[in-house]
N, C-alpha and C. Protein backbone atom coordinates (compact mmCIF):
# COMPACT_ATOMS: atom_id res chain seq x y z
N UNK A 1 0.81 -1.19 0.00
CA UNK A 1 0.00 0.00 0.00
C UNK A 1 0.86 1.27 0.00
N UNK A 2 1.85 1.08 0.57
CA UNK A 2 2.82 2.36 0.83
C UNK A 2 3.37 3.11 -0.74
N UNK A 3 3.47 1.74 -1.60
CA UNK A 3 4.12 2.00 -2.48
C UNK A 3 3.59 2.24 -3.70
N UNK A 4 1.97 2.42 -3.66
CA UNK A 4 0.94 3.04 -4.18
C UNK A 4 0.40 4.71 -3.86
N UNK A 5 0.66 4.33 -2.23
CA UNK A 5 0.66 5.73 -2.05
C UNK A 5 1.77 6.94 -2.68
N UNK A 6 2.93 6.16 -2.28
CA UNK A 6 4.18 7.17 -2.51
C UNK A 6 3.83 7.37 -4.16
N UNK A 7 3.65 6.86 -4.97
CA UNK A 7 3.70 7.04 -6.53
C UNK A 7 2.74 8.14 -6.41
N UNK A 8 1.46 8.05 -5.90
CA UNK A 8 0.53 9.22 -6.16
C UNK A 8 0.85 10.21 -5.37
N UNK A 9 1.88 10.00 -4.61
CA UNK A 9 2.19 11.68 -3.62
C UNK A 9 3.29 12.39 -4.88
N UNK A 10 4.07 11.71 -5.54
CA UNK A 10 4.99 12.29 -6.69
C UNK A 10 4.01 13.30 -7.71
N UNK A 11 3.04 12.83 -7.15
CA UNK A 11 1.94 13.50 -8.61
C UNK A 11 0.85 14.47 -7.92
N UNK A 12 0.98 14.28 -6.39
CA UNK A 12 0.49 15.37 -5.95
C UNK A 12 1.32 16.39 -5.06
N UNK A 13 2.34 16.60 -5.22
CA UNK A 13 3.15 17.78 -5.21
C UNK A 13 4.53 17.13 -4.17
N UNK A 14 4.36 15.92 -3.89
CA UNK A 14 5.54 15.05 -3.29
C UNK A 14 6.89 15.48 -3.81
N UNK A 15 6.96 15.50 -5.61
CA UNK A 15 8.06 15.62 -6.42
C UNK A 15 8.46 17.13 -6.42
N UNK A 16 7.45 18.08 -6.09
CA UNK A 16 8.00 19.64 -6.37
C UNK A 16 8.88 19.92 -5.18
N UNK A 17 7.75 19.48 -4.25
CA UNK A 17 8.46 19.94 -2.64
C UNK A 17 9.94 19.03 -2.23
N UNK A 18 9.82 17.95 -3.31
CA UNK A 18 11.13 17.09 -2.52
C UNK A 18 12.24 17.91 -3.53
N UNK A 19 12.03 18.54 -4.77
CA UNK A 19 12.83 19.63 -5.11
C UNK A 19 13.16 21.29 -4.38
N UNK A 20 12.08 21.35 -3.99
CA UNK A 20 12.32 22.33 -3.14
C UNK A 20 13.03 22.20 -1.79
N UNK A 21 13.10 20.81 -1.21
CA UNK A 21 14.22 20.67 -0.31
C UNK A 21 15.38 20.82 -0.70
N UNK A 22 15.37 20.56 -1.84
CA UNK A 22 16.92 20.07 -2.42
C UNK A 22 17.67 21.16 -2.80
N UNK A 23 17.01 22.23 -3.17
CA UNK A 23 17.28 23.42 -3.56
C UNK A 23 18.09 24.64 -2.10
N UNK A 24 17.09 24.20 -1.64
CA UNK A 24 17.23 24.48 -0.13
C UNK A 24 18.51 24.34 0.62
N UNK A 25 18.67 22.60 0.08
CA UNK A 25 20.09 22.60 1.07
C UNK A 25 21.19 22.49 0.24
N UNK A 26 20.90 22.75 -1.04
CA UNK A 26 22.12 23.42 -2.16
C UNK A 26 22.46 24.95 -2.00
N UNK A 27 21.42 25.63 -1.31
CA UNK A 27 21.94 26.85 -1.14
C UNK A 27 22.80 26.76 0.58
N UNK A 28 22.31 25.79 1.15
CA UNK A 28 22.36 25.82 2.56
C UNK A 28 23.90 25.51 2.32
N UNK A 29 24.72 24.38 1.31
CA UNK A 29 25.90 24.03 1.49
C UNK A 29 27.22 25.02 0.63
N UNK A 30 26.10 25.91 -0.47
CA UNK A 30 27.16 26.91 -0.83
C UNK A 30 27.70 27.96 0.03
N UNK A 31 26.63 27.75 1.01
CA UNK A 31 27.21 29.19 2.36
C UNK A 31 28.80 28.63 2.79
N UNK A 32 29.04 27.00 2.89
CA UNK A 32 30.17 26.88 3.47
C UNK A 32 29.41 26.57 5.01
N UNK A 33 28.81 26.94 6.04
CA UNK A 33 28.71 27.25 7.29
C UNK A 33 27.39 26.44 7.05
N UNK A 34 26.02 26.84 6.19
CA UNK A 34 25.31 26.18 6.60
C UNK A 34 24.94 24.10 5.84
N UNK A 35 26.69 23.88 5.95
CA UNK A 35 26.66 22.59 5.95
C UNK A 35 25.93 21.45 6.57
N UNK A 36 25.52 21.77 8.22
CA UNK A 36 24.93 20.96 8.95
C UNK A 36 23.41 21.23 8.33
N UNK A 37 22.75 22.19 7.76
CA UNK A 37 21.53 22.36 7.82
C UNK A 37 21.48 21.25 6.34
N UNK A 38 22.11 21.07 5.78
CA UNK A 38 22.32 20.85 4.02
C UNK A 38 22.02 18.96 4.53
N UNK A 39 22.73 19.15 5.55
CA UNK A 39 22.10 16.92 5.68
C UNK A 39 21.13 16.80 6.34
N UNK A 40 20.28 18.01 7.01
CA UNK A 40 19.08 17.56 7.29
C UNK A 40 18.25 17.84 6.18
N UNK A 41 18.85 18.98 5.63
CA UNK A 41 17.65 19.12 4.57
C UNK A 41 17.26 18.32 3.40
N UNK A 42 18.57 17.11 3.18
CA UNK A 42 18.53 16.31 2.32
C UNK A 42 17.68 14.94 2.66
N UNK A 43 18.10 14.95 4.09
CA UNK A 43 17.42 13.82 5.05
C UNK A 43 16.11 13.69 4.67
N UNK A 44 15.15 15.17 5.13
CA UNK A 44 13.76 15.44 4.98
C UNK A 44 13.67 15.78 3.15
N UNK A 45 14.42 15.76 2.59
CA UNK A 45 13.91 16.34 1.02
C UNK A 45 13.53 14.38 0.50
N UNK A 46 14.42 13.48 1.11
CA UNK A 46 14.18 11.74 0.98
C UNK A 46 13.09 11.88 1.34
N UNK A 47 12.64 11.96 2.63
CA UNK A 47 11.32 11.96 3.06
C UNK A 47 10.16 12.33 2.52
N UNK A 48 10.56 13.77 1.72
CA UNK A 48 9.67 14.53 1.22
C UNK A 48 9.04 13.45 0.18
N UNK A 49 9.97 13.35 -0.47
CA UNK A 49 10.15 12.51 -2.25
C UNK A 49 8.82 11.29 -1.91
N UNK A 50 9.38 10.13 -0.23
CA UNK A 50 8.36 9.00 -0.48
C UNK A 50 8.11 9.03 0.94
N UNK A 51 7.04 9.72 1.20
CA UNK A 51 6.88 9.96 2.97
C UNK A 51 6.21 8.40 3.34
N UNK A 52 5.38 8.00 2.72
CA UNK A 52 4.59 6.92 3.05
C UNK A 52 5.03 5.44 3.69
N UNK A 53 5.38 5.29 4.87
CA UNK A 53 5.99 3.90 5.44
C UNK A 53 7.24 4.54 6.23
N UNK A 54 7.43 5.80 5.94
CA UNK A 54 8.38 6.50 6.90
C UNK A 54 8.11 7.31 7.69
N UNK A 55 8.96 7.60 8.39
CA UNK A 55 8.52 9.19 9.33
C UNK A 55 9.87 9.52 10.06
N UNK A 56 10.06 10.88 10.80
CA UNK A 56 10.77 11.61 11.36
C UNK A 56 10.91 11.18 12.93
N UNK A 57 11.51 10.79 13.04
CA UNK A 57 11.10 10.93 15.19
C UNK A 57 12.40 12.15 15.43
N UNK A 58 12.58 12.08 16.44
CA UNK A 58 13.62 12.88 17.59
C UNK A 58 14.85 11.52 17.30
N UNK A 59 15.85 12.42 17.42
CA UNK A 59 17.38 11.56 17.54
C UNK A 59 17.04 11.29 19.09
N UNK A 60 17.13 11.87 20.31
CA UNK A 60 17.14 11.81 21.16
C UNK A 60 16.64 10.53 21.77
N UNK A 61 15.18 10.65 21.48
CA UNK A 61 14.08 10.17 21.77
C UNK A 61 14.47 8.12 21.36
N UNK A 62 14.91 8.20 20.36
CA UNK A 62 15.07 7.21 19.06
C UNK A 62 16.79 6.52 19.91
N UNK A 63 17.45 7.21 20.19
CA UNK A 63 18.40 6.69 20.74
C UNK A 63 18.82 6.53 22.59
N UNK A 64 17.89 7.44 22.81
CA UNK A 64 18.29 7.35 24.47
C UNK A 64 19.30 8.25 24.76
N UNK A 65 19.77 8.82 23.71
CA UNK A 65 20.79 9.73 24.68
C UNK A 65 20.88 11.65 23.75
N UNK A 66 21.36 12.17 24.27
CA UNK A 66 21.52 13.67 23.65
C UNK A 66 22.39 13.64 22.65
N UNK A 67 22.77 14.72 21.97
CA UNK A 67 23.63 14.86 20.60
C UNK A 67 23.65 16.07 20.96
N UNK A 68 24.21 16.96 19.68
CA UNK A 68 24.56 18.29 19.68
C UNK A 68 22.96 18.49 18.72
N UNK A 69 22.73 17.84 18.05
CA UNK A 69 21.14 18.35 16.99
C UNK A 69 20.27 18.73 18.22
N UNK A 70 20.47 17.80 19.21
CA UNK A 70 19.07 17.83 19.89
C UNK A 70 19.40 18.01 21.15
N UNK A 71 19.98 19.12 21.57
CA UNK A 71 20.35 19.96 22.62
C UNK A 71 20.14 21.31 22.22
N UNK A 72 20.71 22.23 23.36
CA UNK A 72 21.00 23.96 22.45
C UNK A 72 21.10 24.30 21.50
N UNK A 73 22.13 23.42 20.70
CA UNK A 73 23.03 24.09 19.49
C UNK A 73 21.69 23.68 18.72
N UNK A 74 21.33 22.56 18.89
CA UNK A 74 20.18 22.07 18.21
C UNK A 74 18.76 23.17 17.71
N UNK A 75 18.63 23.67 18.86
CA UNK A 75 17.38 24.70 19.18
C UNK A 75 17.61 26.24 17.72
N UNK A 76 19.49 26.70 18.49
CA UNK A 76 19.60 27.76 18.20
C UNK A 76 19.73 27.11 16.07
N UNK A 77 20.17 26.39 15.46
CA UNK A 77 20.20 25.84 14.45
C UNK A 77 18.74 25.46 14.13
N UNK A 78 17.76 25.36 14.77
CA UNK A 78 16.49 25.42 14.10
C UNK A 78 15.66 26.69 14.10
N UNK A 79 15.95 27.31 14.77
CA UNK A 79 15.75 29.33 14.65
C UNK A 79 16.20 29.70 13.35
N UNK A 80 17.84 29.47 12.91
CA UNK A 80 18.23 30.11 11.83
C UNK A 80 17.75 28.86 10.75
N UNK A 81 17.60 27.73 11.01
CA UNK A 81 16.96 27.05 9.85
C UNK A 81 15.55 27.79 9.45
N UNK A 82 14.78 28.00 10.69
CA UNK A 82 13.39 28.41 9.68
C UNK A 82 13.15 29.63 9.26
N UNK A 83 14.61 30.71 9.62
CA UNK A 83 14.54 31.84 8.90
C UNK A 83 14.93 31.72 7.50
N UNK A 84 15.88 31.14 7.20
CA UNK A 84 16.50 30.81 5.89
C UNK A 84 15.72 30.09 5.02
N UNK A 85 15.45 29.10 5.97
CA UNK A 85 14.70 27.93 4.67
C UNK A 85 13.07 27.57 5.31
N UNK A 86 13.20 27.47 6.41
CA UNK A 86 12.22 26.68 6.61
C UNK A 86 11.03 26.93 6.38
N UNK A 87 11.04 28.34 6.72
CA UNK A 87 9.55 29.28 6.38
C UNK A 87 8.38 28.93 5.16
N UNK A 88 9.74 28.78 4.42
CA UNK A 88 8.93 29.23 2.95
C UNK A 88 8.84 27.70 2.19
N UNK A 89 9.46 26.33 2.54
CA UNK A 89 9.12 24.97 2.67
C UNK A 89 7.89 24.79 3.31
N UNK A 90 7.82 25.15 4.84
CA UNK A 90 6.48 24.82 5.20
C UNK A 90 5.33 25.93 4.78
N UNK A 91 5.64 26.91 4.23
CA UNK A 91 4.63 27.37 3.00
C UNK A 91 4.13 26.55 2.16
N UNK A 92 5.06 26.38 1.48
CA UNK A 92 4.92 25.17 0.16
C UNK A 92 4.03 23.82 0.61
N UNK A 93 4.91 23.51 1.68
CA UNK A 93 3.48 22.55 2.09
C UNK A 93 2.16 22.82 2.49
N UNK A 94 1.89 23.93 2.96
CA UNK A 94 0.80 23.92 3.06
C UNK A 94 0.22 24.54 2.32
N UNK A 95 0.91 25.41 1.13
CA UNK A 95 -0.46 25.12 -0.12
C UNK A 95 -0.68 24.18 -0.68
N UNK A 96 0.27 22.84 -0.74
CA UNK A 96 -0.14 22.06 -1.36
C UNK A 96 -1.18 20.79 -0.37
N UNK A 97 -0.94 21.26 0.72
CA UNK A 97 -1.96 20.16 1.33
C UNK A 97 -3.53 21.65 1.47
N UNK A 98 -3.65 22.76 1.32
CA UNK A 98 -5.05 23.33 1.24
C UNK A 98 -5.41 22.73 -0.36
N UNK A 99 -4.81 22.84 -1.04
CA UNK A 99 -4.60 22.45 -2.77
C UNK A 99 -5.82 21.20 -2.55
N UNK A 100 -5.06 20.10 -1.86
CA UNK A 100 -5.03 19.14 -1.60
C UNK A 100 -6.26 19.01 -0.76
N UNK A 101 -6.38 19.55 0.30
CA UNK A 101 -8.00 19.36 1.23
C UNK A 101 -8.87 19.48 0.50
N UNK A 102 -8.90 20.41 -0.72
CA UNK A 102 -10.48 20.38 -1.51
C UNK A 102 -11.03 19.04 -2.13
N UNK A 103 -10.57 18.11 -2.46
CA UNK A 103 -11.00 17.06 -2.90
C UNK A 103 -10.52 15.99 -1.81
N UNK A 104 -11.88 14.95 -2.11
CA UNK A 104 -11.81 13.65 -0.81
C UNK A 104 -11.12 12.97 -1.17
N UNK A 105 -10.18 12.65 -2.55
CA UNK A 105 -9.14 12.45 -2.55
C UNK A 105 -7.66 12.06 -1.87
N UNK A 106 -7.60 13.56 -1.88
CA UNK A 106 -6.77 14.55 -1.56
C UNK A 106 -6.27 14.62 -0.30
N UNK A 107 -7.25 14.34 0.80
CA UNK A 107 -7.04 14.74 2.15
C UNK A 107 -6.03 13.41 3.11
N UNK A 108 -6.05 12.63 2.62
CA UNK A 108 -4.47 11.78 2.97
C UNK A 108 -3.83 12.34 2.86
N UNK A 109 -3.39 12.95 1.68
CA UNK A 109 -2.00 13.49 1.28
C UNK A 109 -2.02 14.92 1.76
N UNK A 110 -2.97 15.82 1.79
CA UNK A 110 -3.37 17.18 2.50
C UNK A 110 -2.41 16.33 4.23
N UNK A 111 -3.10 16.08 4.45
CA UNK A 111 -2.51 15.75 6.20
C UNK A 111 -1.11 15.40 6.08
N UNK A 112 -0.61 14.38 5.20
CA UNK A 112 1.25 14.17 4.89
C UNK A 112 1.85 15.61 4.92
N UNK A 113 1.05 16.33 3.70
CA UNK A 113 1.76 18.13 3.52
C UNK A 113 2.07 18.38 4.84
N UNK A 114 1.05 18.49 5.54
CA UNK A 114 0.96 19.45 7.11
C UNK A 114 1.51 18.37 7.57
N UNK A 115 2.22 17.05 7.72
CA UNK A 115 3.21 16.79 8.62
C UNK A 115 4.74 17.60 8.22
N UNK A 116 4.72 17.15 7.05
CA UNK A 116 6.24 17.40 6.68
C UNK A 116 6.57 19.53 6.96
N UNK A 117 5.05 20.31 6.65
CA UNK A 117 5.09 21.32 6.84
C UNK A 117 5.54 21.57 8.65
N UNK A 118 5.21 21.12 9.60
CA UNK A 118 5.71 21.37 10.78
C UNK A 118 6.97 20.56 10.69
N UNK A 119 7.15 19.63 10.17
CA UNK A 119 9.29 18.95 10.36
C UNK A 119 9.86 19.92 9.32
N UNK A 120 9.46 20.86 8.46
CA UNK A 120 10.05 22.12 7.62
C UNK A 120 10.59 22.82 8.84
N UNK A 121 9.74 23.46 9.79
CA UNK A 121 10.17 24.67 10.21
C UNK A 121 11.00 24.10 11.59
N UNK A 122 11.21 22.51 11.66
CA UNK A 122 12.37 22.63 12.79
C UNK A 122 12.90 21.06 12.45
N UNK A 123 13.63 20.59 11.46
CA UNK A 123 14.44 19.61 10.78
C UNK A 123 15.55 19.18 11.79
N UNK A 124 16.22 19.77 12.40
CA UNK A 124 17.47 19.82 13.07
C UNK A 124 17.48 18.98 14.37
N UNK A 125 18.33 17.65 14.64
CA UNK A 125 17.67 16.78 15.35
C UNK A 125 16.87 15.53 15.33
N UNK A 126 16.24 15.60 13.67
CA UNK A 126 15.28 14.64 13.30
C UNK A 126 16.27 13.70 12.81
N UNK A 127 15.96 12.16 12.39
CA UNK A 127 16.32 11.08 11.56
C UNK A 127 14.91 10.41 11.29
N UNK A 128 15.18 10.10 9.84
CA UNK A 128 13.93 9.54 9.02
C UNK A 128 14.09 7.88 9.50
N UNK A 129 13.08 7.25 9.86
CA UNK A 129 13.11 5.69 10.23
C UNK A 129 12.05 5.05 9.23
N UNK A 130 11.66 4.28 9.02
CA UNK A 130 11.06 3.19 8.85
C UNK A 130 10.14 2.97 9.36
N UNK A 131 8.87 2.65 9.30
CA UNK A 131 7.41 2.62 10.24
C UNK A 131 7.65 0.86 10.60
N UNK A 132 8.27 0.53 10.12
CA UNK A 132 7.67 -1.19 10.38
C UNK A 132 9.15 -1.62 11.00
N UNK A 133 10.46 -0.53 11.53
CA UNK A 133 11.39 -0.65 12.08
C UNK A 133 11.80 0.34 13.07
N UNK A 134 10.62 0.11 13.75
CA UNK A 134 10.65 1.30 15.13
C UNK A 134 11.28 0.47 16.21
N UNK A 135 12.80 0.62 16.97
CA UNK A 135 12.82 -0.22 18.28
C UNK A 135 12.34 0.06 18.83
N UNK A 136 12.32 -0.88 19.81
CA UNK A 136 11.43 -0.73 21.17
C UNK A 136 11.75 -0.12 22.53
N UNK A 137 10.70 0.81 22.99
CA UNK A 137 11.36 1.81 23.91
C UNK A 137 12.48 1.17 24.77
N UNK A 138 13.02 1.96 25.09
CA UNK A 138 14.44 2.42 26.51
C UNK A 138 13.43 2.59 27.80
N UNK A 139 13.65 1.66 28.18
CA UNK A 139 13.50 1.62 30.01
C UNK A 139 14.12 2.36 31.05
């Protein structure tokens, strides 16, 4: 089923927006500096491309322990991520999931937009997993 879905998200704006990540963190890696933002943004632009059977969690959360993504540096790197980029990604998604809410269609993939539109405006920290390869919580 996933892999029915993902084909029809390419055709409902899956393929623009997973270019518009990409674009994103091609500008993010010509800065030189915003290198770290350039592998999340590639991370989530994968995601973007075939969201269906995947998803985003917390590094933290997912591993049991802190990092530098998902601490301070983490925080202050998702401030300047959603000034630069993120803003105008989770724009994009969400015209394409209002696009998308008008027809009953549509509204699966309307709700995917508005996930990936809130992991737009704070990427930093995230890793894309596998839905059917989630471990099992830390005690």
């Amino acid at each position: 089923m996933s892999l029915i879905l993902n084909i029809l998200w390419l055709i409902f704006g899956g393929f623009f927006m997973a270019v518009g990540w990409v674009v994103i963190a091609l500008f993010m890696a010509v800065t030189i500096v915003g290198l770290p933002w350039f592998v999340a943004a590639m991370n989530m632009a994968h995601l973007s491309l075939l969201p269906f059977g995947r998803e985003a969690v917390n590094r933290e959360i997912l591993s049991g322990e802190a990092d530098i993504g998902t601490g301070a540096l983490g925080v202050i790197g998702n401030i300047i991520w959603f000034l630069f980029g993120g803003i105008w990604l989770a724009l994009g998604h969400a015209f394409w999931a209002v696009a998308l809410a008008v027809t009953i269609i549509g509204i699966p993939f309307a709700f995917q937009h508005l996930k990936l539109a809130a992991l737009a405006l704070a990427p930093i920290g995230k890793v894309v997993i596998n839905k059917n390869h989630i471990p099992a919580a830390r005690y």
